[in-house]
PDB file of N, CA and C in Angstrom:
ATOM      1  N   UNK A   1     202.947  -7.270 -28.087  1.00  0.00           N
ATOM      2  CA  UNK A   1     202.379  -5.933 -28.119  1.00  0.00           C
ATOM      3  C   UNK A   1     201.595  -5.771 -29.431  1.00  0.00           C
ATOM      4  N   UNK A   2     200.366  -5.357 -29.251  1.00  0.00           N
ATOM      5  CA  UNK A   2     199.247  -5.271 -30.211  1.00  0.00           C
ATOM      6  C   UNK A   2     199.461  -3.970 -30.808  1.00  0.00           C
ATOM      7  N   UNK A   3     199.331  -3.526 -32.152  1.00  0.00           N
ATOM      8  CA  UNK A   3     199.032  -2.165 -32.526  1.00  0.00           C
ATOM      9  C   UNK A   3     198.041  -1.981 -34.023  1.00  0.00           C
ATOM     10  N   UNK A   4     196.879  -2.563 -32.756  1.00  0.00           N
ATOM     11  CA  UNK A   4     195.602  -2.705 -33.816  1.00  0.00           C
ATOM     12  C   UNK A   4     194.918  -1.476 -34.274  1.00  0.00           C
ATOM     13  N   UNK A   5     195.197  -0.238 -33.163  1.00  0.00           N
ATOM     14  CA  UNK A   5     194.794   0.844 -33.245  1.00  0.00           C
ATOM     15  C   UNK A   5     195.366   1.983 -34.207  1.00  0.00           C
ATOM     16  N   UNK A   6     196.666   1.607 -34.382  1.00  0.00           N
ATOM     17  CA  UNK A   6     197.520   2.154 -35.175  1.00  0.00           C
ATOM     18  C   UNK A   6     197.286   1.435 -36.839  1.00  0.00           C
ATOM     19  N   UNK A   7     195.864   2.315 -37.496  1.00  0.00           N
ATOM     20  CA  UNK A   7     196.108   2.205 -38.940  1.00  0.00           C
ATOM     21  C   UNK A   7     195.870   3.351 -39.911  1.00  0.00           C
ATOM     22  N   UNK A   8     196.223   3.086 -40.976  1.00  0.00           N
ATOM     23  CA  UNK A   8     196.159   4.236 -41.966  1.00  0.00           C
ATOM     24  C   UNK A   8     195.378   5.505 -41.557  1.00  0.00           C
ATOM     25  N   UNK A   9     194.095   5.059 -41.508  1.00  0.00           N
ATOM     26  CA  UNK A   9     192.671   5.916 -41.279  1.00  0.00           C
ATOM     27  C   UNK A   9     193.201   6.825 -39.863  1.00  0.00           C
ATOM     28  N   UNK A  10     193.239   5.700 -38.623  1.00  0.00           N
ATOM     29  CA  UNK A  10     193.980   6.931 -37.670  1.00  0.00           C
ATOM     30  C   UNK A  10     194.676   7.849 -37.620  1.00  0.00           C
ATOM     31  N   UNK A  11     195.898   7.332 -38.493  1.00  0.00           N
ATOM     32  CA  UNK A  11     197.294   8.377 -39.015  1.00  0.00           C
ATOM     33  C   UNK A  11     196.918   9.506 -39.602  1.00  0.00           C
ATOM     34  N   UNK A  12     195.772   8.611 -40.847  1.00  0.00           N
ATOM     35  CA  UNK A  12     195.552  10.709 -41.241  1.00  0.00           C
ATOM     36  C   UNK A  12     194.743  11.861 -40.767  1.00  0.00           C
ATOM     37  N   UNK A  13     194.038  11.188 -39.680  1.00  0.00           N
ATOM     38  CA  UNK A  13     193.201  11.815 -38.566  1.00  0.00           C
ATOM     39  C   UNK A  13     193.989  12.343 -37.444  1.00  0.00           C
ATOM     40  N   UNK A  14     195.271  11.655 -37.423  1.00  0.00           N
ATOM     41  CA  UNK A  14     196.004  12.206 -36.437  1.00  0.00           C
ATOM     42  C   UNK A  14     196.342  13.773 -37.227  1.00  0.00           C
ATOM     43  N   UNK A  15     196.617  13.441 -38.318  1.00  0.00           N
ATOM     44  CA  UNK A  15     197.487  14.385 -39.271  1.00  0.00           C
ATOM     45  C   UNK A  15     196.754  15.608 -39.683  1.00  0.00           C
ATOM     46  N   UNK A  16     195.848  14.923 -39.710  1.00  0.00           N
ATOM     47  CA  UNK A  16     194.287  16.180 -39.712  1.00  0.00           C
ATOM     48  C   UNK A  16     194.286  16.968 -38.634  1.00  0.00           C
ATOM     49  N   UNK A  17     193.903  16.620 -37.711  1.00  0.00           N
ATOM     50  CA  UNK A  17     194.383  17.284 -36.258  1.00  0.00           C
ATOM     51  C   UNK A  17     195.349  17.996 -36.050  1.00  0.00           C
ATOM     52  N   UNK A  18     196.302  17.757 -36.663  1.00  0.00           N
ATOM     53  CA  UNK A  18     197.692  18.534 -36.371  1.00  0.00           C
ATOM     54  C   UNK A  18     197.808  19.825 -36.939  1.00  0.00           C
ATOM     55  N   UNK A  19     197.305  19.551 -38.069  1.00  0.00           N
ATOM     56  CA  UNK A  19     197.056  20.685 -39.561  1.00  0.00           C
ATOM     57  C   UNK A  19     196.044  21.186 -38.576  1.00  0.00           C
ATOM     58  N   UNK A  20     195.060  21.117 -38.081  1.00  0.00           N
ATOM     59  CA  UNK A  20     194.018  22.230 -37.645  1.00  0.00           C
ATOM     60  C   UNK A  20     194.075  22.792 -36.402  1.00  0.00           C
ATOM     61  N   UNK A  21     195.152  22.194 -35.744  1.00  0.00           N
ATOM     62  CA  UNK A  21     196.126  22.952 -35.130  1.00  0.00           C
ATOM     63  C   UNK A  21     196.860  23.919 -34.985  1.00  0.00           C
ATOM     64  N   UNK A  22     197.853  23.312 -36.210  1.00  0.00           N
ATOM     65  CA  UNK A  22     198.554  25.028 -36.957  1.00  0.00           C
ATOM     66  C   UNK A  22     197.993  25.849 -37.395  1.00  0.00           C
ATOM     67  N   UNK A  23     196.917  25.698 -38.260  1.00  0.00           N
ATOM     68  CA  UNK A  23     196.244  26.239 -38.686  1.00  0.00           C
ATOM     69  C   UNK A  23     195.382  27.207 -37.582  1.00  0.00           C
ATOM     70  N   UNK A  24     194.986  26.694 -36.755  1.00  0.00           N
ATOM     71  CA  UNK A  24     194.599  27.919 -35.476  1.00  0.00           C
ATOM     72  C   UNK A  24     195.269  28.399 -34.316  1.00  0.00           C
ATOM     73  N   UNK A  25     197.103  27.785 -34.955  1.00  0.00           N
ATOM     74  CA  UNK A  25     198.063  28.923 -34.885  1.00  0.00           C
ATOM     75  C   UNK A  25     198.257  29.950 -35.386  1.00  0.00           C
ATOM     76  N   UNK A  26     198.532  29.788 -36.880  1.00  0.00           N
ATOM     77  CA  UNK A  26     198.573  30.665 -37.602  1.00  0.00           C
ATOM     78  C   UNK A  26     197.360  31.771 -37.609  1.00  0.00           C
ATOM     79  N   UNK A  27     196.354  31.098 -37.307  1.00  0.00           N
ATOM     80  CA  UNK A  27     195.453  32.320 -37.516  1.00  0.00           C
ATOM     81  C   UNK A  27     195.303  33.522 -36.478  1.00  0.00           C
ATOM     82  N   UNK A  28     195.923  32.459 -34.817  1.00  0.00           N
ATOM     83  CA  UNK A  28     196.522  33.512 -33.481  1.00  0.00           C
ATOM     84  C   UNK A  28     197.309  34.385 -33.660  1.00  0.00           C
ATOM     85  N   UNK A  29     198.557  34.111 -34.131  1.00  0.00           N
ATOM     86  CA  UNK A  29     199.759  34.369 -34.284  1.00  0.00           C
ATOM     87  C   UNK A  29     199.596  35.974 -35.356  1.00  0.00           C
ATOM     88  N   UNK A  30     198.944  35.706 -36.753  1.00  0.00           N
ATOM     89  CA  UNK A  30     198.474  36.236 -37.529  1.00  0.00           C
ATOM     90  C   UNK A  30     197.582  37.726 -36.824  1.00  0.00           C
ATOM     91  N   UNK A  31     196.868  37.142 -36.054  1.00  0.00           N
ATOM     92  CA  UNK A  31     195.942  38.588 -35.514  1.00  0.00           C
ATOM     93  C   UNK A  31     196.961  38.968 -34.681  1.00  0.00           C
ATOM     94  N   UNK A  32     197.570  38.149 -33.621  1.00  0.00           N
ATOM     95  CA  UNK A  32     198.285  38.699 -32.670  1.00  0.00           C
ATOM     96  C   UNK A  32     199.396  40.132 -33.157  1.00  0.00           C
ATOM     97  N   UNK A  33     199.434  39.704 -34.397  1.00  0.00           N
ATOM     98  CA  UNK A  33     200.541  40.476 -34.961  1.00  0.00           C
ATOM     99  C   UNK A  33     199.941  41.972 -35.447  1.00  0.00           C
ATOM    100  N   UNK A  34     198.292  42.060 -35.636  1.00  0.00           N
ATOM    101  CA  UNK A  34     197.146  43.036 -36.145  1.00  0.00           C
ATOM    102  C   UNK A  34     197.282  43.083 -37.259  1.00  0.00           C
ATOM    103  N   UNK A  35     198.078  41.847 -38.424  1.00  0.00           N
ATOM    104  CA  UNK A  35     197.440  41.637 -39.589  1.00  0.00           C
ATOM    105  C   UNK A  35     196.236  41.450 -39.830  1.00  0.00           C
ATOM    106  N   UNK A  36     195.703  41.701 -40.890  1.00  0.00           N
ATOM    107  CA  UNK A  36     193.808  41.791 -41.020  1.00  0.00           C
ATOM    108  C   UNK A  36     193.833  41.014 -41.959  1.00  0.00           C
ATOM    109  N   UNK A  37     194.483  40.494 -43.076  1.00  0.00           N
ATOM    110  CA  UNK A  37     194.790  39.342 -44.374  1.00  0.00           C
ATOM    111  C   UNK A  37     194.662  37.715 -43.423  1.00  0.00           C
ATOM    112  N   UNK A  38     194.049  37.003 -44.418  1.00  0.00           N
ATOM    113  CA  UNK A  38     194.678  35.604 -44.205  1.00  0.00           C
ATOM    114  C   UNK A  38     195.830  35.074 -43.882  1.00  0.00           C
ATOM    115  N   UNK A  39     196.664  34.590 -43.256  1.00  0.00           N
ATOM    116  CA  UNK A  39     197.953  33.914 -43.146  1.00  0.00           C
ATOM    117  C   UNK A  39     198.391  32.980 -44.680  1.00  0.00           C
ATOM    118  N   UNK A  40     199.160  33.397 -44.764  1.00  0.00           N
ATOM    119  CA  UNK A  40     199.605  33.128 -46.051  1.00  0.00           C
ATOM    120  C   UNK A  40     199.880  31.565 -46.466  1.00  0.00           C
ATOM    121  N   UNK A  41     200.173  30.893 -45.500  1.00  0.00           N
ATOM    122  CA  UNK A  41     200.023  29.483 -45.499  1.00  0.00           C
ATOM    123  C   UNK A  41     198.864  29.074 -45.776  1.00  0.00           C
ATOM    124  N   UNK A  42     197.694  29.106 -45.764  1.00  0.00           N
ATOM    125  CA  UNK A  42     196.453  29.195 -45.441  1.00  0.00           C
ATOM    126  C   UNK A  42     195.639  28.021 -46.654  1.00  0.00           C
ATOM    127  N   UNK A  43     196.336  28.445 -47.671  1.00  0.00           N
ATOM    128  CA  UNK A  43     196.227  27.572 -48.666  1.00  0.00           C
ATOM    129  C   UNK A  43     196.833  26.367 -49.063  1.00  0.00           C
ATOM    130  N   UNK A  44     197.435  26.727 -48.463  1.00  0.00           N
ATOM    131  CA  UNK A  44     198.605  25.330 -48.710  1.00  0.00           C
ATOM    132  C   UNK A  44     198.506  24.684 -47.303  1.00  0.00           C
ATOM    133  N   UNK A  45     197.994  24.868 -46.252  1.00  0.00           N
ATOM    134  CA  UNK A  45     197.765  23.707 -45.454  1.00  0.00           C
ATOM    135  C   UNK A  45     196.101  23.181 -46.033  1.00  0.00           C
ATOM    136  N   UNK A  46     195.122  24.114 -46.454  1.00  0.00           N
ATOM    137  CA  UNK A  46     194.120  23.779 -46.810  1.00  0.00           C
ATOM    138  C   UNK A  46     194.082  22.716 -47.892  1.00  0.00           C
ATOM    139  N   UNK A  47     194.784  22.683 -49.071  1.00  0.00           N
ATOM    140  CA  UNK A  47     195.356  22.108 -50.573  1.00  0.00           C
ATOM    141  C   UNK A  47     195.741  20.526 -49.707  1.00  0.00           C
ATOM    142  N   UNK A  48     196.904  20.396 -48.819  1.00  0.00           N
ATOM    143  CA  UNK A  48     196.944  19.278 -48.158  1.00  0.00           C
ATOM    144  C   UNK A  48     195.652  18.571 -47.642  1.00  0.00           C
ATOM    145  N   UNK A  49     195.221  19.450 -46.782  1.00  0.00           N
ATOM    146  CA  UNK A  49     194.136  18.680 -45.748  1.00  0.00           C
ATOM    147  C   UNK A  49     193.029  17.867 -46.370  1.00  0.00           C
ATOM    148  N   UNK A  50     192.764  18.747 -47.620  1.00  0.00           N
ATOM    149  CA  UNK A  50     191.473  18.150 -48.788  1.00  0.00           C
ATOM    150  C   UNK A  50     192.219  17.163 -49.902  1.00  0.00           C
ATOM    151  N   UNK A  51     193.528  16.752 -49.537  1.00  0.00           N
ATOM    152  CA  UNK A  51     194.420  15.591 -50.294  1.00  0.00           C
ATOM    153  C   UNK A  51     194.131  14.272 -49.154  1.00  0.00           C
ATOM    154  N   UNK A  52     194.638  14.594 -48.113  1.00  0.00           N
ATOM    155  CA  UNK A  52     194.522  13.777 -46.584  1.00  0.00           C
ATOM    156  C   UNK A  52     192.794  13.201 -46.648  1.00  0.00           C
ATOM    157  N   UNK A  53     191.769  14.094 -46.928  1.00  0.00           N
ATOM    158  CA  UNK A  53     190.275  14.056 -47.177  1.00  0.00           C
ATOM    159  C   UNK A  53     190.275  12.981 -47.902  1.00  0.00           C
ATOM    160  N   UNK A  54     190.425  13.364 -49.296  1.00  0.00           N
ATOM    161  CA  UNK A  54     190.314  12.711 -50.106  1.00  0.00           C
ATOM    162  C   UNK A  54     190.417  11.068 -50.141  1.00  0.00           C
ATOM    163  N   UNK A  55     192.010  10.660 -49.619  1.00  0.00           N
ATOM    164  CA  UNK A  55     192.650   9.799 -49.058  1.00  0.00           C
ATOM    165  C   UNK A  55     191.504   9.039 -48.241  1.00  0.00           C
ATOM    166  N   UNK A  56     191.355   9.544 -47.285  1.00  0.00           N
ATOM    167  CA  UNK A  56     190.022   8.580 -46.384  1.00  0.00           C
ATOM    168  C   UNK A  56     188.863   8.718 -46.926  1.00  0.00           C
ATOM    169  N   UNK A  57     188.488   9.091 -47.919  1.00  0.00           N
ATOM    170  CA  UNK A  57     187.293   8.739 -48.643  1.00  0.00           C
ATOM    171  C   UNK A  57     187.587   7.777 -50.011  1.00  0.00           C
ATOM    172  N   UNK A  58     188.449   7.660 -50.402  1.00  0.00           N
ATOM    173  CA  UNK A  58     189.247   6.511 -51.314  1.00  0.00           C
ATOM    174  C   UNK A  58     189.471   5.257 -49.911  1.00  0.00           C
ATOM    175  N   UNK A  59     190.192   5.563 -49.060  1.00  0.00           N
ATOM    176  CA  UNK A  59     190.326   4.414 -48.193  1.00  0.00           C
ATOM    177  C   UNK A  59     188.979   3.634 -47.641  1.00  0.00           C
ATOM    178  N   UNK A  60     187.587   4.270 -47.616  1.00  0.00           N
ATOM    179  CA  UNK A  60     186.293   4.107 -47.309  1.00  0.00           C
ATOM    180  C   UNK A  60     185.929   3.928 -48.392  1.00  0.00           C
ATOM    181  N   UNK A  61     186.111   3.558 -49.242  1.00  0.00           N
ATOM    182  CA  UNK A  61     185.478   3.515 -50.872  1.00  0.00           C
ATOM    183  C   UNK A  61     184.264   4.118 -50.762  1.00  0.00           C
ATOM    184  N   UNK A  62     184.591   5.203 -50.903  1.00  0.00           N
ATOM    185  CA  UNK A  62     183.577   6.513 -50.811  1.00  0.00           C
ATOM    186  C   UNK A  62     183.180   6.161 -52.523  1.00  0.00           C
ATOM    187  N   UNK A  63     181.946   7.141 -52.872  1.00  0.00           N
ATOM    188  CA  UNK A  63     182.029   6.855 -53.929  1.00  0.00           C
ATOM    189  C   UNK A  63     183.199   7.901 -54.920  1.00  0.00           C
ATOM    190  N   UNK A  64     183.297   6.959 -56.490  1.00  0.00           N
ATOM    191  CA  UNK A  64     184.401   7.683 -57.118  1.00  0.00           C
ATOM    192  C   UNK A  64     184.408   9.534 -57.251  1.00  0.00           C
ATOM    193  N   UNK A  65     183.147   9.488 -57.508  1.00  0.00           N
ATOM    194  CA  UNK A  65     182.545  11.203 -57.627  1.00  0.00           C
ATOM    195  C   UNK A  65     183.298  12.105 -56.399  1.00  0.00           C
ATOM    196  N   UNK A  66     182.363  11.856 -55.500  1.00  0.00           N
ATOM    197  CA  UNK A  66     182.815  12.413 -54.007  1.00  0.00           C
ATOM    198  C   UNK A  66     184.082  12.499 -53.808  1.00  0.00           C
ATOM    199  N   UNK A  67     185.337  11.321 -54.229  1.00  0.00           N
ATOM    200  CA  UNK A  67     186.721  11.533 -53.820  1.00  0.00           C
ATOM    201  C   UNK A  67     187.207  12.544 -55.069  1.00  0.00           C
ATOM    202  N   UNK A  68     186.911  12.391 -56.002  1.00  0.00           N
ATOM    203  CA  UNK A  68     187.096  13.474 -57.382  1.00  0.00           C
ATOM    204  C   UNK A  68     187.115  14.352 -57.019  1.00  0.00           C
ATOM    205  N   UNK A  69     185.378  14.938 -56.382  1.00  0.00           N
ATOM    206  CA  UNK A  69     185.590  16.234 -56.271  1.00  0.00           C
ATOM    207  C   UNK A  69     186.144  16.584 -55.216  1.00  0.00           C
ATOM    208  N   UNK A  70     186.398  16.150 -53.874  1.00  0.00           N
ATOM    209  CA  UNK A  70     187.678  16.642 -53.205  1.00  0.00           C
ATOM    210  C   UNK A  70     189.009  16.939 -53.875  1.00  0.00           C
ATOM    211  N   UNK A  71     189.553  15.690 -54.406  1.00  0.00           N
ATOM    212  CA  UNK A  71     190.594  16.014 -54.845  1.00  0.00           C
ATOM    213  C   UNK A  71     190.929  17.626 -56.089  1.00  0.00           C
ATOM    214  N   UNK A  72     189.317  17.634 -57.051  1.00  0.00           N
ATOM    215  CA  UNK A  72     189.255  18.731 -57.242  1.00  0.00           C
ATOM    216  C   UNK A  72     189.761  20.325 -56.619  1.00  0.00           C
ATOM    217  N   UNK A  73     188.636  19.887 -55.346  1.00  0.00           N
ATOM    218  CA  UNK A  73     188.704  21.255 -54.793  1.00  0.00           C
ATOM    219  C   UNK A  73     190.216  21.175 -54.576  1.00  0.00           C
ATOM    220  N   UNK A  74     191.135  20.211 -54.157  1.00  0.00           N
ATOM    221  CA  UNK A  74     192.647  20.187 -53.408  1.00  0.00           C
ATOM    222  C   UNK A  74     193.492  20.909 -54.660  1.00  0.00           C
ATOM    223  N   UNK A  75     193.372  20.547 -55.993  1.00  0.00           N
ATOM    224  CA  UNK A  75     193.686  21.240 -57.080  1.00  0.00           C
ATOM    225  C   UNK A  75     193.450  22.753 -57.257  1.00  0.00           C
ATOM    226  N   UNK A  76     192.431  23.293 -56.862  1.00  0.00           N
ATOM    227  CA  UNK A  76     192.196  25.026 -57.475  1.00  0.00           C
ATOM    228  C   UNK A  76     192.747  25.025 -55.972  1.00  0.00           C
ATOM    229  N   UNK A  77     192.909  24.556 -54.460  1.00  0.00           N
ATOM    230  CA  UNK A  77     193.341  25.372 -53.355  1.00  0.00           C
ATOM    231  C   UNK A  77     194.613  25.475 -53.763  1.00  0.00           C
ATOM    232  N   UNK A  78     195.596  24.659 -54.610  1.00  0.00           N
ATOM    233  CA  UNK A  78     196.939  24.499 -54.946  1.00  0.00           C
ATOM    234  C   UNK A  78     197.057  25.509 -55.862  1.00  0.00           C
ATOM    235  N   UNK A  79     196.560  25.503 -56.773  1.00  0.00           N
ATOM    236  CA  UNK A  79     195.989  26.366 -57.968  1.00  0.00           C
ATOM    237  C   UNK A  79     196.548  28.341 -57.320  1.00  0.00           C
ATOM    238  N   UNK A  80     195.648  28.366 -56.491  1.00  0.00           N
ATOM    239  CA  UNK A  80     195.365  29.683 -56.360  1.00  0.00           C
ATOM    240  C   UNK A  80     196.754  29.693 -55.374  1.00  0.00           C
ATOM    241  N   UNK A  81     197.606  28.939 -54.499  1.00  0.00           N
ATOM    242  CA  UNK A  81     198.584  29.768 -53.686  1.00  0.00           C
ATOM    243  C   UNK A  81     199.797  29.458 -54.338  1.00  0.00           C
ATOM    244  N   UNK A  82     199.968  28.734 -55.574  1.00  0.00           N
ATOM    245  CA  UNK A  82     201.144  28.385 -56.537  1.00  0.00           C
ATOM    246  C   UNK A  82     200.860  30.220 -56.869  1.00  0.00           C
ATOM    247  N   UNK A  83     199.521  30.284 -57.522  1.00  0.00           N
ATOM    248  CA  UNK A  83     199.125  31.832 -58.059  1.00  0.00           C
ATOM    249  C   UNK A  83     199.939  32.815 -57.378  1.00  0.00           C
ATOM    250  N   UNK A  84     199.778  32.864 -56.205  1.00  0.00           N
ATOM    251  CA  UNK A  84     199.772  33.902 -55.321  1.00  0.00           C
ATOM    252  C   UNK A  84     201.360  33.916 -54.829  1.00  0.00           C
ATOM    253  N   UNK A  85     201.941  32.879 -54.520  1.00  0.00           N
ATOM    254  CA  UNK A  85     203.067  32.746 -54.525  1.00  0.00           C
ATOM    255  C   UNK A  85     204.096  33.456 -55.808  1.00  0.00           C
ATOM    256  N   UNK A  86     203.726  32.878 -56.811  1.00  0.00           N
ATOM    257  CA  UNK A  86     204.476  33.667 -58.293  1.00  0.00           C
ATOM    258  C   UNK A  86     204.352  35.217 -58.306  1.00  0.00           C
ATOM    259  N   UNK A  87     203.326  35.301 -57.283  1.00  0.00           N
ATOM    260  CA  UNK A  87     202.825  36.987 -58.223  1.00  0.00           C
ATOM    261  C   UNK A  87     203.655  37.722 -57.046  1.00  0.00           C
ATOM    262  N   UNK A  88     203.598  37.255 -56.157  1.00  0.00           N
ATOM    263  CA  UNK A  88     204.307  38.108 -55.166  1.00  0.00           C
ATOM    264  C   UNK A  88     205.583  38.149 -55.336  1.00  0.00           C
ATOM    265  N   UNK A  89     206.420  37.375 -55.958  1.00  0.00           N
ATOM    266  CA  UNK A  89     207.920  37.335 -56.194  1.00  0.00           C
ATOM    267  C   UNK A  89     208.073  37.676 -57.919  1.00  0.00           C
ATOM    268  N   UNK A  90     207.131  37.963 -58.294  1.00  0.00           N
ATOM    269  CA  UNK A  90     207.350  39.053 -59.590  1.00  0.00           C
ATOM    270  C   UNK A  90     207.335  40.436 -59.646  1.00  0.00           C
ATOM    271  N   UNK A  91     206.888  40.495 -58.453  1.00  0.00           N
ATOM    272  CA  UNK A  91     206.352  41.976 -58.164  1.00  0.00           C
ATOM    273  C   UNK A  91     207.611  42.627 -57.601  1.00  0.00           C
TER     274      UNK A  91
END
């Protein structure tokens, strides 16, 4: 039994998929409810997905820049719901 199809690159495409999945759960679920805010996860599946990004553009030897600044952006999406997280449980 062959499992040539089964490599890295697929896995995190699978994983990608999955995340944009929930993610347009959460955003159902979210209206369904007649919240008008973002779903609060929102960032933190985003912070992942642009880590997962990143990942297959390092695995493609993308150039160094390009995977940087993903991983960048994956930093301020982490950035801002670490933020948002603290402030709401200080409050």
């Amino acid at each position: 039994m062959s499992y040539d199809w089964l490599s890295i690159p697929f896995l995190v495409d699978a994983i990608l998929f999955g995340m944009a999945l929930e993610a347009l759960w959460l955003f159902w679920r979210h209206r369904q409810r007649g919240l008008a805010a973002v779903p609060p996860l929102t960032l933190h599946l985003l912070s992942g997905a642009l880590l997962l990004f990143a990942m297959k553009l390092a695995l493609a030897a993308a150039p160094a820049s390009l995977t940087a600044s993903v991983l960048g952006l994956a930093g301020i999406s982490h950035f801002w719901e670490m933020r948002r997280a603290l402030s709401s449980h200080s409050d």
